[in-house]
Protein backbone atom coordinates (compact mmCIF):
# COMPACT_ATOMS: atom_id res chain seq x y z
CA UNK A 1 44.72 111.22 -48.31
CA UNK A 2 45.31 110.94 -44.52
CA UNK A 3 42.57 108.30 -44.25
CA UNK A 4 43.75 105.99 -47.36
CA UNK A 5 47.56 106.56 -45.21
CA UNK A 6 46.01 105.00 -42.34
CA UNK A 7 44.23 102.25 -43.63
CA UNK A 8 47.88 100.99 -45.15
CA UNK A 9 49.37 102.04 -41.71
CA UNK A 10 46.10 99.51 -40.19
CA UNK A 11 47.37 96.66 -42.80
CA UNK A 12 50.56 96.89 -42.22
CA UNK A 13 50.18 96.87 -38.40
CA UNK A 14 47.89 93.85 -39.09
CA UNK A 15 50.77 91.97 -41.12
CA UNK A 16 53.56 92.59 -38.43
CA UNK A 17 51.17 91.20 -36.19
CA UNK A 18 50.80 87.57 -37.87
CA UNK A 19 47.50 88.11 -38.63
CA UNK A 20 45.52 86.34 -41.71
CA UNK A 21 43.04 88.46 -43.97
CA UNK A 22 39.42 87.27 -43.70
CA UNK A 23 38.00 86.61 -46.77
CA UNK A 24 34.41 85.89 -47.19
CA UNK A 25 32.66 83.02 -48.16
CA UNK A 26 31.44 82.89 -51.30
CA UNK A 27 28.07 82.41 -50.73
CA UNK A 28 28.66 86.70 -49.24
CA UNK A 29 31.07 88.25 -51.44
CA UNK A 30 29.01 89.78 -54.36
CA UNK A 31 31.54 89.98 -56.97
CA UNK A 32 35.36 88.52 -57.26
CA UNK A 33 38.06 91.49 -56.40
CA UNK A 34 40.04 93.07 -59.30
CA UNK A 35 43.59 92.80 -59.30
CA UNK A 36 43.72 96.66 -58.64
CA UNK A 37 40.91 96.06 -55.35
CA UNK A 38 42.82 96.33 -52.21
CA UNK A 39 41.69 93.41 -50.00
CA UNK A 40 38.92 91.10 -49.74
CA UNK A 41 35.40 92.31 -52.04
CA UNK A 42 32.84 93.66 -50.68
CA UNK A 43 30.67 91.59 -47.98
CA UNK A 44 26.65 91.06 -48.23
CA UNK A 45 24.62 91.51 -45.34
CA UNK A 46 22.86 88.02 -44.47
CA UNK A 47 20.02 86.54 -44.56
CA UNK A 48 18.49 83.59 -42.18
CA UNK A 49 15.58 81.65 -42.61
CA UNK A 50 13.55 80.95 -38.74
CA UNK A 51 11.46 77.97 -38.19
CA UNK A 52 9.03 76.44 -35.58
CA UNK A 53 8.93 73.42 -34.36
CA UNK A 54 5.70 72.03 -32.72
CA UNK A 55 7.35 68.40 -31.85
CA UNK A 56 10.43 69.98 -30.50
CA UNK A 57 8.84 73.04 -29.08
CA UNK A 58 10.98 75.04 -30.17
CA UNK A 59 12.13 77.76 -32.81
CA UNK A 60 15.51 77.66 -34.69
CA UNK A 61 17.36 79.27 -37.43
CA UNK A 62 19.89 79.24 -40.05
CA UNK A 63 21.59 82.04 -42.21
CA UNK A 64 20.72 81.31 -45.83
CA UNK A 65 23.26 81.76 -48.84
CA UNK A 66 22.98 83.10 -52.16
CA UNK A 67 22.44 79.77 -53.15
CA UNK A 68 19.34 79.29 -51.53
CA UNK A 69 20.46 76.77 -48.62
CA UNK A 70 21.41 77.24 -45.31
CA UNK A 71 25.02 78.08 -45.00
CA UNK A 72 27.48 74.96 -43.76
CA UNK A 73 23.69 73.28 -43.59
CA UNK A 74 23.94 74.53 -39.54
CA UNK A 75 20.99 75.17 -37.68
CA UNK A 76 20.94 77.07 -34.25
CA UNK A 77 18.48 77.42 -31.64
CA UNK A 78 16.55 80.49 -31.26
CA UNK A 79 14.02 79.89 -28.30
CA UNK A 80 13.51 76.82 -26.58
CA UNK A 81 11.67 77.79 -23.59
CA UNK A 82 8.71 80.20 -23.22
CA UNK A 83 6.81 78.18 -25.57
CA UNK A 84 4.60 75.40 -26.10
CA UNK A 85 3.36 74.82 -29.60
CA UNK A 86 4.98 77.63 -31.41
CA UNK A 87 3.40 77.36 -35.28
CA UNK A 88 2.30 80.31 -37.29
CA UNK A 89 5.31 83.34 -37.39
CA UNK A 90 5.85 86.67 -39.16
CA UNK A 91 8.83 88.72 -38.27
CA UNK A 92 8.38 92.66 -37.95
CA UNK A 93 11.51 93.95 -40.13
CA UNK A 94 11.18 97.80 -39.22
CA UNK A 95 11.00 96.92 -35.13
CA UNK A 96 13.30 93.78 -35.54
CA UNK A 97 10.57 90.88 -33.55
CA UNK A 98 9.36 88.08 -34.18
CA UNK A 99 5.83 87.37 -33.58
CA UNK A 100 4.82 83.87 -32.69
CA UNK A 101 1.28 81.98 -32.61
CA UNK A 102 0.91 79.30 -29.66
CA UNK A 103 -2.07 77.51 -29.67
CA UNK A 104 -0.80 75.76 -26.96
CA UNK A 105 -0.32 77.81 -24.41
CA UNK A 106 -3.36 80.04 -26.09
CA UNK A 107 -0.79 83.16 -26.59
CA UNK A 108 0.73 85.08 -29.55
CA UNK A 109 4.47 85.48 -27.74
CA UNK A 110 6.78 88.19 -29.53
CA UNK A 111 10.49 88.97 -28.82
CA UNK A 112 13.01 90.72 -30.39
CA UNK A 113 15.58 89.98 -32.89
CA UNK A 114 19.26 90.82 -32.47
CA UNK A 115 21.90 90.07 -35.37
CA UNK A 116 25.46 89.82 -34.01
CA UNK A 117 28.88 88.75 -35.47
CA UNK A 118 30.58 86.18 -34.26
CA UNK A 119 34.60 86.04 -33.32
CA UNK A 120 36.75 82.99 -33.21
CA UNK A 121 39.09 83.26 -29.54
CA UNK A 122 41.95 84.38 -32.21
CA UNK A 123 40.00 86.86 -33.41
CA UNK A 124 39.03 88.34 -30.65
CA UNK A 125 42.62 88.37 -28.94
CA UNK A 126 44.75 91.21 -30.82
CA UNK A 127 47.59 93.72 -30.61
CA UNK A 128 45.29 96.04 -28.79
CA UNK A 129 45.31 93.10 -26.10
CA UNK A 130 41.92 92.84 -25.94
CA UNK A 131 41.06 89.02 -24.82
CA UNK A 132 37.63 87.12 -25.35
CA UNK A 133 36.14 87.83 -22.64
CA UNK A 134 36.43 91.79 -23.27
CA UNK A 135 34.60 91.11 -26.58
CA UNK A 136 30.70 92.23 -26.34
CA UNK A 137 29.83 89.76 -28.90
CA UNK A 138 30.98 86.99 -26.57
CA UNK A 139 29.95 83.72 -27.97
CA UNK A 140 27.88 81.35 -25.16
CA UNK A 141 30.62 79.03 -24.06
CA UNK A 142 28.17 76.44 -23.84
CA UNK A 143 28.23 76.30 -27.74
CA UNK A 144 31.86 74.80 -27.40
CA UNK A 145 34.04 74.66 -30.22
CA UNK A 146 31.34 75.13 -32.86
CA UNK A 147 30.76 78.61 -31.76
CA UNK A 148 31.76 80.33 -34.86
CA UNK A 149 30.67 78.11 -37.17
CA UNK A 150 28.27 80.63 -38.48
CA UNK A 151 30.01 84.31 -39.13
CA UNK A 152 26.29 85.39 -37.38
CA UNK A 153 23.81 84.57 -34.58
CA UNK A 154 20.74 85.62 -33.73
CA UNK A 155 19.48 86.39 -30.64
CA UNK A 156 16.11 86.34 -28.73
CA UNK A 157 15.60 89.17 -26.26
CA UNK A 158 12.25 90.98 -24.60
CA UNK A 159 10.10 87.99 -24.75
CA UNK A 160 6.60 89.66 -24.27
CA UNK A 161 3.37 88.38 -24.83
CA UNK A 162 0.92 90.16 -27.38
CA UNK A 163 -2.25 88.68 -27.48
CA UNK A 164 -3.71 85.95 -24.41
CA UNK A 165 -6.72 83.63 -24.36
CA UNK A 166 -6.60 82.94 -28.31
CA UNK A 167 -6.27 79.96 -30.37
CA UNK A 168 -4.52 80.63 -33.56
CA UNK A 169 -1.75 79.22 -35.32
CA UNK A 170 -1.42 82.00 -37.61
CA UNK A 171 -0.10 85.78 -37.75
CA UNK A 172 0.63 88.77 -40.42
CA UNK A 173 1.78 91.85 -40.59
CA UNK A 174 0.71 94.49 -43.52
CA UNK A 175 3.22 97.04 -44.94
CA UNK A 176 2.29 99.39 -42.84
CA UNK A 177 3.47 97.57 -39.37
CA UNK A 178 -0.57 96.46 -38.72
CA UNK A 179 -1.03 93.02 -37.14
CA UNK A 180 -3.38 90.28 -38.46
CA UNK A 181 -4.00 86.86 -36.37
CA UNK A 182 -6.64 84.58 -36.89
CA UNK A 183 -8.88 82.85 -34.26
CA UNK A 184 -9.99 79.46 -35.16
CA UNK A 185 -12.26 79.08 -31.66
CA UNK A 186 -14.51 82.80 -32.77
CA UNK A 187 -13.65 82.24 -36.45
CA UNK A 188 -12.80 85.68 -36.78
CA UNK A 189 -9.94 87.52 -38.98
CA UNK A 190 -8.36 90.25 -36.39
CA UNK A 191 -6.40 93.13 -36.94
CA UNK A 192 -4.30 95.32 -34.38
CA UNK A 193 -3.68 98.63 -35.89
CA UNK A 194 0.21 98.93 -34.94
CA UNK A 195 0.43 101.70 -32.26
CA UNK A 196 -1.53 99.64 -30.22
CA UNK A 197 0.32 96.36 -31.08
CA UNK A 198 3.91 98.44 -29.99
CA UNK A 199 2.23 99.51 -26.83
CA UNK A 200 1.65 95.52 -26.29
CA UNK A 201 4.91 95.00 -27.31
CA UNK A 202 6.10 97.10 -24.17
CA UNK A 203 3.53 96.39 -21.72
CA UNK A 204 2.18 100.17 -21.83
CA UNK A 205 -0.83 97.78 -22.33
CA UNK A 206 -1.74 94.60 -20.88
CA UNK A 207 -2.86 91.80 -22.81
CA UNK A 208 -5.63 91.02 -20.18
CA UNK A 209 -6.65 94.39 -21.37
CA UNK A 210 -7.31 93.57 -25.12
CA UNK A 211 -10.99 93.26 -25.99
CA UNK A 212 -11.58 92.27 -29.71
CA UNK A 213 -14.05 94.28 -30.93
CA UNK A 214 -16.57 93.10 -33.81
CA UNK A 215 -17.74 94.82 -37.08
CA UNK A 216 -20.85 95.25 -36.13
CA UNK A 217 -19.91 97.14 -33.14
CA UNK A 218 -17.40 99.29 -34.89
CA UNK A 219 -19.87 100.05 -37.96
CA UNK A 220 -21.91 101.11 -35.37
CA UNK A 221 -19.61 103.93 -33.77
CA UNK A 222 -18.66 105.23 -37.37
CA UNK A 223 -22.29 105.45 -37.96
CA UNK A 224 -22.62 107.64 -34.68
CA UNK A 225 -19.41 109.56 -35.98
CA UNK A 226 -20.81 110.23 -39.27
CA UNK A 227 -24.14 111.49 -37.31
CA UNK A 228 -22.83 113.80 -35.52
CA UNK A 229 -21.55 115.23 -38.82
CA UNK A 230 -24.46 115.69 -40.55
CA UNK A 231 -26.27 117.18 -37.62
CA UNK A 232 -23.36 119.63 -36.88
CA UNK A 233 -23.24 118.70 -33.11
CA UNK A 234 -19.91 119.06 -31.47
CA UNK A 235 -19.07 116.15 -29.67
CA UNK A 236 -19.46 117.44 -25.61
CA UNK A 237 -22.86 117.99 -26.58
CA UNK A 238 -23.71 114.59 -26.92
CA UNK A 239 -25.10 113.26 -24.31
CA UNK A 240 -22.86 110.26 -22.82
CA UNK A 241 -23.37 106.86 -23.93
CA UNK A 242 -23.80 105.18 -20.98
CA UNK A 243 -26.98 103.49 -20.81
CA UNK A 244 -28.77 101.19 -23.99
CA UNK A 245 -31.81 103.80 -23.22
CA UNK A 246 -29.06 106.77 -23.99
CA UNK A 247 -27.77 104.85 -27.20
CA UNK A 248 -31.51 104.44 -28.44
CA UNK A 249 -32.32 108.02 -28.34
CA UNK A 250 -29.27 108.55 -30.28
CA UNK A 251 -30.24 106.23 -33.09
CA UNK A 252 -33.50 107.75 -33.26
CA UNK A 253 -32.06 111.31 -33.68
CA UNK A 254 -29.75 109.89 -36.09
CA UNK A 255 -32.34 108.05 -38.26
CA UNK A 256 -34.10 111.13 -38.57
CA UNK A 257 -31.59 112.74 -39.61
CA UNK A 258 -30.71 110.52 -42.59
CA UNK A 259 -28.27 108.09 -40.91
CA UNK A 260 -26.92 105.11 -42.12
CA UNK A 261 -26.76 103.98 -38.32
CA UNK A 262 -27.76 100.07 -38.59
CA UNK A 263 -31.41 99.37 -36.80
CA UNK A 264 -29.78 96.80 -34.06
CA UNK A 265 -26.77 98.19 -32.89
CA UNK A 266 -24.97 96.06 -29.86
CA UNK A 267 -24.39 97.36 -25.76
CA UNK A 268 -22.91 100.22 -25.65
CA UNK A 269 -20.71 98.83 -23.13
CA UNK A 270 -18.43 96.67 -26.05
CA UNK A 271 -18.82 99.88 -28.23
CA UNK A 272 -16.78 102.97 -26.32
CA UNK A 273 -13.97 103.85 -28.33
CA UNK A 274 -11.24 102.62 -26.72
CA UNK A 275 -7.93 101.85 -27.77
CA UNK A 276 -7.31 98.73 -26.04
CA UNK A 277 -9.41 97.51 -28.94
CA UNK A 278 -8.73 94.82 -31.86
CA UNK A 279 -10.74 94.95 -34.59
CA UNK A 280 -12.83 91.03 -35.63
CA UNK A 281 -12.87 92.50 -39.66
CA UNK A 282 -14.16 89.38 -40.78
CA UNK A 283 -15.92 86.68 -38.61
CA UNK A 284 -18.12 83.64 -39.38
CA UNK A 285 -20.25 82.40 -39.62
CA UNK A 286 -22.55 85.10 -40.48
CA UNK A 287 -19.75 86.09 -43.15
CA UNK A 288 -20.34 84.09 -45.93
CA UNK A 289 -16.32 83.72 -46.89
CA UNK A 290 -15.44 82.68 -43.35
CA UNK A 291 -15.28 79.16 -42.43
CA UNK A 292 -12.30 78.20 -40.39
CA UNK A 293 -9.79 80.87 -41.02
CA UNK A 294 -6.20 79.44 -41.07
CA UNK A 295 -3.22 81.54 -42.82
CA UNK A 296 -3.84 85.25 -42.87
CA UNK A 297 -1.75 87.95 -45.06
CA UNK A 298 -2.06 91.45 -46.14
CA UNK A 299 -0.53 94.19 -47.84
CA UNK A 300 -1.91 97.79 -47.44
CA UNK A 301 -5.10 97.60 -49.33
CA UNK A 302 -6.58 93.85 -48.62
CA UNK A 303 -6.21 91.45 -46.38
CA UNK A 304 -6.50 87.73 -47.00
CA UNK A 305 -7.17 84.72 -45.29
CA UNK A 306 -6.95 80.83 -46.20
CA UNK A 307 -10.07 78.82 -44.61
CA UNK A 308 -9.22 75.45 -43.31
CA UNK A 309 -12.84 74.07 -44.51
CA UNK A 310 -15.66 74.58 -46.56
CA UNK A 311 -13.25 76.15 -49.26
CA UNK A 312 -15.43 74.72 -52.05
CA UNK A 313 -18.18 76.93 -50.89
CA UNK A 314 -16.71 79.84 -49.43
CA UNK A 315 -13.85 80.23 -51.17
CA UNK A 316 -10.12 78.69 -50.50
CA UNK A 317 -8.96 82.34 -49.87
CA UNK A 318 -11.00 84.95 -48.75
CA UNK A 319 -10.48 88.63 -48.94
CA UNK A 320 -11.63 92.14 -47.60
CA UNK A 321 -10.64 95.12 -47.12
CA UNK A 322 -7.28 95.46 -44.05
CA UNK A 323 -7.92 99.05 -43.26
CA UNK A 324 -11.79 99.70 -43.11
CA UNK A 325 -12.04 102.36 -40.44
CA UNK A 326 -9.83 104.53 -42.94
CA UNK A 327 -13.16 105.38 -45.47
CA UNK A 328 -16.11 107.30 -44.98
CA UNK A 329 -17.86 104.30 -43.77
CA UNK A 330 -16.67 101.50 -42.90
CA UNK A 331 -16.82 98.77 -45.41
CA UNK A 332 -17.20 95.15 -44.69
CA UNK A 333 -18.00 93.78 -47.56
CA UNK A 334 -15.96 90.12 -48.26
CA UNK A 335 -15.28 87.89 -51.37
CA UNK A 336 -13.95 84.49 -53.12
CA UNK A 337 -10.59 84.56 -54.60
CA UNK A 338 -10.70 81.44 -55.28
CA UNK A 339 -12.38 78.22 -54.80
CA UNK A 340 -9.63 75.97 -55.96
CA UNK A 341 -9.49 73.78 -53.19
CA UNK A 342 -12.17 72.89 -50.32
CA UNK A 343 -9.03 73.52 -47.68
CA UNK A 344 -6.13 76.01 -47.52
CA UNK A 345 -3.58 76.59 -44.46
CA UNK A 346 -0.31 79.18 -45.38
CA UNK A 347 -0.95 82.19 -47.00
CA UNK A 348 1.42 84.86 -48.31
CA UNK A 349 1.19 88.11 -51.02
CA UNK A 350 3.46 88.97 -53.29
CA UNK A 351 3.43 92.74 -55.83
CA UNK A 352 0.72 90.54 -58.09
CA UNK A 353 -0.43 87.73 -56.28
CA UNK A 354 -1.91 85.63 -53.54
CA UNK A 355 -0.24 82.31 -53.07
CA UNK A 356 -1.27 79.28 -50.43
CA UNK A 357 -0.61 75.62 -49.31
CA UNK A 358 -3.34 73.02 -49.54
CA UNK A 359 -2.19 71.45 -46.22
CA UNK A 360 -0.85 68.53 -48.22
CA UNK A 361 0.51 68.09 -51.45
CA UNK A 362 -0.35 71.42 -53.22
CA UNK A 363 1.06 75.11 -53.44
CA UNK A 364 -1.11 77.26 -55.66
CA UNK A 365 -0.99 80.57 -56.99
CA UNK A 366 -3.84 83.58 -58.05
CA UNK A 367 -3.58 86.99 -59.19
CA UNK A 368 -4.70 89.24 -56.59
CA UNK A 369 -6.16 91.68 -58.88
CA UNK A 370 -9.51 89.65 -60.36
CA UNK A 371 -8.55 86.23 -58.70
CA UNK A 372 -10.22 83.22 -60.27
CA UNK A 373 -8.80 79.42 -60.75
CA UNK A 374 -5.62 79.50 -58.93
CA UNK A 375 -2.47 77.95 -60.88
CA UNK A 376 -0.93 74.79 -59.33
CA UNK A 377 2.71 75.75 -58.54
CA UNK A 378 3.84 72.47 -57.35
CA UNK A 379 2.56 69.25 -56.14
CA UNK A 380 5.70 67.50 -54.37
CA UNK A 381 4.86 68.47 -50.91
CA UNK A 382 3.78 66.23 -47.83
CA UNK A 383 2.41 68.58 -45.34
CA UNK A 384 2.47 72.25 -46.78
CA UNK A 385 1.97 74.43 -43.96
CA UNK A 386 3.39 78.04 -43.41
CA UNK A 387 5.01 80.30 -46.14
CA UNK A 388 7.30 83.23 -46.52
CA UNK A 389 8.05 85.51 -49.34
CA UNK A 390 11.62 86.85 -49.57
CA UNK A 391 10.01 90.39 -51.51
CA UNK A 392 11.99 89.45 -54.21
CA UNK A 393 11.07 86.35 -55.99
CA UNK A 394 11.63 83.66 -53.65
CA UNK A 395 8.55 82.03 -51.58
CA UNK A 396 9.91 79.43 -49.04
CA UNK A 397 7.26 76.96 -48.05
CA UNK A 398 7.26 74.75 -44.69
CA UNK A 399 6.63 70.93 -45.42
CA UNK A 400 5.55 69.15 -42.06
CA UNK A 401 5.73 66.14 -43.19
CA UNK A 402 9.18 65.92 -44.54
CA UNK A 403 10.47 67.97 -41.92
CA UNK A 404 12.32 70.47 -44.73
CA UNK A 405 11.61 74.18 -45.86
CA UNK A 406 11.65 74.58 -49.55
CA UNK A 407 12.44 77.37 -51.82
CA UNK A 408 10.29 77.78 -55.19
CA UNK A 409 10.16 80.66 -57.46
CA UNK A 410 7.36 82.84 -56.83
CA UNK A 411 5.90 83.51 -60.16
CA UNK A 412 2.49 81.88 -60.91
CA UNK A 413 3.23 79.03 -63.02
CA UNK A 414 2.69 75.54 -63.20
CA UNK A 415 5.63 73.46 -62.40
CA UNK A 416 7.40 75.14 -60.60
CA UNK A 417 11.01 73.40 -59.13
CA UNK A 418 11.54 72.88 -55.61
CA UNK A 419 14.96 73.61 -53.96
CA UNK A 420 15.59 71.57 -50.35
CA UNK A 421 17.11 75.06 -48.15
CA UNK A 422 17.41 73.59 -44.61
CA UNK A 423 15.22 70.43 -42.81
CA UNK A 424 13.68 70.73 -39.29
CA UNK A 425 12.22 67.81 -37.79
CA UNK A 426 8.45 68.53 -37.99
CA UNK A 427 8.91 72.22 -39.06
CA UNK A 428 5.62 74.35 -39.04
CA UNK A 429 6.46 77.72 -38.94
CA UNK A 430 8.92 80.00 -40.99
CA UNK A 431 9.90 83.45 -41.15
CA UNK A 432 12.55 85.48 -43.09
CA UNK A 433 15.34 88.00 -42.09
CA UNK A 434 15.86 89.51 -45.55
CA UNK A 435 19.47 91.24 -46.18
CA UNK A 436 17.71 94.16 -47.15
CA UNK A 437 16.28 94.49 -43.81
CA UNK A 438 17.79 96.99 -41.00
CA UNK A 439 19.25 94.70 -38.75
CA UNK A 440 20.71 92.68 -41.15
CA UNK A 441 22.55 95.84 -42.82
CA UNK A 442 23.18 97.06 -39.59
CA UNK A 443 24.69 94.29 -38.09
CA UNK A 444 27.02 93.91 -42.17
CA UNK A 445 28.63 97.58 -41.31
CA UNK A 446 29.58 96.61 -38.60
CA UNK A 447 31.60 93.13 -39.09
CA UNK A 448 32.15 94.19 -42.57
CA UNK A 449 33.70 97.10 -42.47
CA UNK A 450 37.15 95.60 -41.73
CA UNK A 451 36.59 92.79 -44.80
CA UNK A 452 35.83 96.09 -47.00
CA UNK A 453 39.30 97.75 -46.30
CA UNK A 454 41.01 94.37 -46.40
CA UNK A 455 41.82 94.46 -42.96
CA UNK A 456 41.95 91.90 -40.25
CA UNK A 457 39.83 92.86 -37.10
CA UNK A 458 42.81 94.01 -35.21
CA UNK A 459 44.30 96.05 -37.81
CA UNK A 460 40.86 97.59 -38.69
CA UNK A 461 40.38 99.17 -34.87
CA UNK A 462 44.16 100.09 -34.97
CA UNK A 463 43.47 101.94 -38.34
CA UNK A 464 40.23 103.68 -36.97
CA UNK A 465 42.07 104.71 -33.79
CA UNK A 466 44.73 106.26 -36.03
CA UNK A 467 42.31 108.15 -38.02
CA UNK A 468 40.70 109.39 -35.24
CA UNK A 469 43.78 110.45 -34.10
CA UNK A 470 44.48 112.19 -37.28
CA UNK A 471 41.46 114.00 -37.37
């Protein structure tokens, strides 16, 4: 009772005060007010779609509506310096960052996301005489009158890089927070388990201090694991491995004893378990489903990649298993999806399937379970390049060469319709702040809250100051 006498004491303070209700747009309010609903409806938090420019070296955004298009069909900057060639992205929704692939200046660059409303000068100034410049979500001034043109804006912060000395143009992340690049100098599929990649994140590591670490090398410390096992030795009674003479006597033990150690196992110098280590799972080209790997994606169980060449042969999209080191024995073993087309460049996964650009006109779709001859989803592209799922039903695709991201539905099925979301002059890379995600919900309790009571701003901190008085 006290609270529902403050929130009318909060409105009422609002209305002596001049103020106008903010209502919504209507691409955020999720369902028209009753007559009996005090104030504006409820608010959604938003969503934003961020793209990468190569040609403009830069990365930029815009918050998408319900209607699949880019609100007021604004676009802000994100980052426009610290990069070169940004391309490939994926953005990490549990840690809020974006991850970014640079073949140009031979980095993967990641920084973190902040979601913050935006005031208008009136807005900001109330009966609490609080001006502009007390407000912490203090639009740049440099943005000029179009500041609030967008209720949000995103910010870039703790630009740190991840990975140095790679070419790639591509990154993932699984379900599970693991991070997946591609390398199209070593033609190897990577993955950094995610403690480590955090510990990059914050420079507890250096990136000079990576080593990649191949799968022959790791099958070859599991095998030593597993020996040790079946011969019952404890661990400080091995002797240490510091010497290729040391490390034979080992595999001689071990062969005797029934090991599956391999018979050519690499210096023991690349092998000590360290965890400054990414893992090459998949690398050609010994491997024979790894030509040039381009777009890489995985959920917890598989990984996939798309290969740039040689798709006819080694298949369009490869796949393995994303978390080997978690069996018995570490399993390496690759396959086809598909072989629909001799070239493939994006990659994402949805609950059911694996879908992929062409690099030109195509988008095509397989099931992930049993793969086979991949559907044709649509054909109306220039350039297909990077691709983003929405974990819904959504999949928006990058088109280079008509500089616009697309939405399609992303059911497997031929003919699928396009819908024109946002353009970007020369757009590569994309990546998606879903309104399901923390930061976005975050950030939606905290502008929305006054929208929810039908409150202006002002009146809204007047009402919480008098409940907090009344409690």
């Amino acid at each position: 009772m006290r609270l529902a006498v403050v929130a009318i004491l909060g409105s009422f303070l609002g209305l002596v005060a001049g103020e106008q209700l903010r209502q919504p747009s209507n691409s955020q309010v999720l369902a028209q007010p009753s007559r009996w609903h005090l104030g504006a409806a409820p608010v959604l938090p938003p969503s934003f779609i961020i793209m990468a420019s190569p040609k403009e070296r830069k990365i930029s955004y815009a918050q998408v509506g319900l209607d699949m298009k880019a609100v007021k069909g604004v676009v802000k900057p994100l980052i426009d310096g610290g990069i070169s060639l940004p391309k490939g992205m994926a953005y990490d929704a549990l840690h809020s960052r974006l991850y970014v692939a640079d073949p140009g200046l031979r980095k993967i660059r990641s920084w973190r996301i902040a979601l913050e409303p935006c005031y208008t000068p009136e807005q900001k100034a109330g009966v609490l005489g609080t001006g502009a410049s007390a407000d912490p979500f203090l639009t740049d001034p440099a943005e000029g009158p179009s500041a609030c043109d967008l209720e949000w804006r995103l910010v870039a912060k703790e630009g740190a890089t991840v990975v140095a000395n790679v070419v790639t143009e591509w990154v993932s992340l699984d379900e599970e927070g693991n991070f997946y690049y591609s390398d199209q100098n070593r033609k190897t599929v990577n993955r950094i388990e995610r403690g480590l990649l955090i510990n990059l994140v914050h420079g507890e590591v250096s990136p000079a201090d990576l080593k990649v670490r191949s799968s022959q090398e790791a099958q070859a410390i599991v095998a030593i694991e597993e020996g040790k096992k079946e011969m019952q030795v404890a661990p400080q009674a091995m002797a240490p491995l510091d010497s290729v003479d040391s490390l034979a006597s080992v595999s001689d033990t071990l062969v005797s004893a029934g090991s599956k150690l391999a018979a050519s196992i690499p210096d023991v110098s690349l092998i000590s378990p360290m965890s400054e280590y990414a893992l090459a799972l998949y690398q050609g080209p010994d491997n024979a489903h790894v030509g040039t790997p381009a777009g890489v994606a995985a959920d917890s169980v598989q990984v996939y990649w798309a290969n740039q060449d040689g798709g006819l042969k080694k298949g369009t999209i490869g796949t393995g298993a994303a978390n080997p080191e978690k069996s018995d024995s570490i399993s390496l073993q690759s396959g086809a999806l598909t072989t629909k087309t001799d070239k493939a460049f994006g990659v994402v996964t949805t609950a059911s399937s694996v879908i992929f650009s062409d690099g030109g006109y195509g988008v095509y779709g397989v099931p992930k379970f049993g793969g086979g001859n991949a559907t044709t989803m649509n054909e109306g592209f220039i350039i297909s390049r990077d691709m983003a799922w929405d974990g819904e039903g959504t999949v928006f695709v990058a088109d280079q060469g008509a500089s616009m991201v697309y939405a399609m539905p992303s059911r497997v099925a031929e003919n699928q319709p396009l819908f024109p979301v946002v353009g970007m002059n020369d757009v590569f890379g994309v990546a998606l702040i879903k309104n399901t995600d923390p930061v976005a919900k975050t950030a939606a309790v905290m502008r929305g809250s006054a929208s929810q009571l039908g409150l202006a701003p002002t009146a809204a901190m007047v009402a919480m100051l008098l409940a907090a008085v009344a409690y």
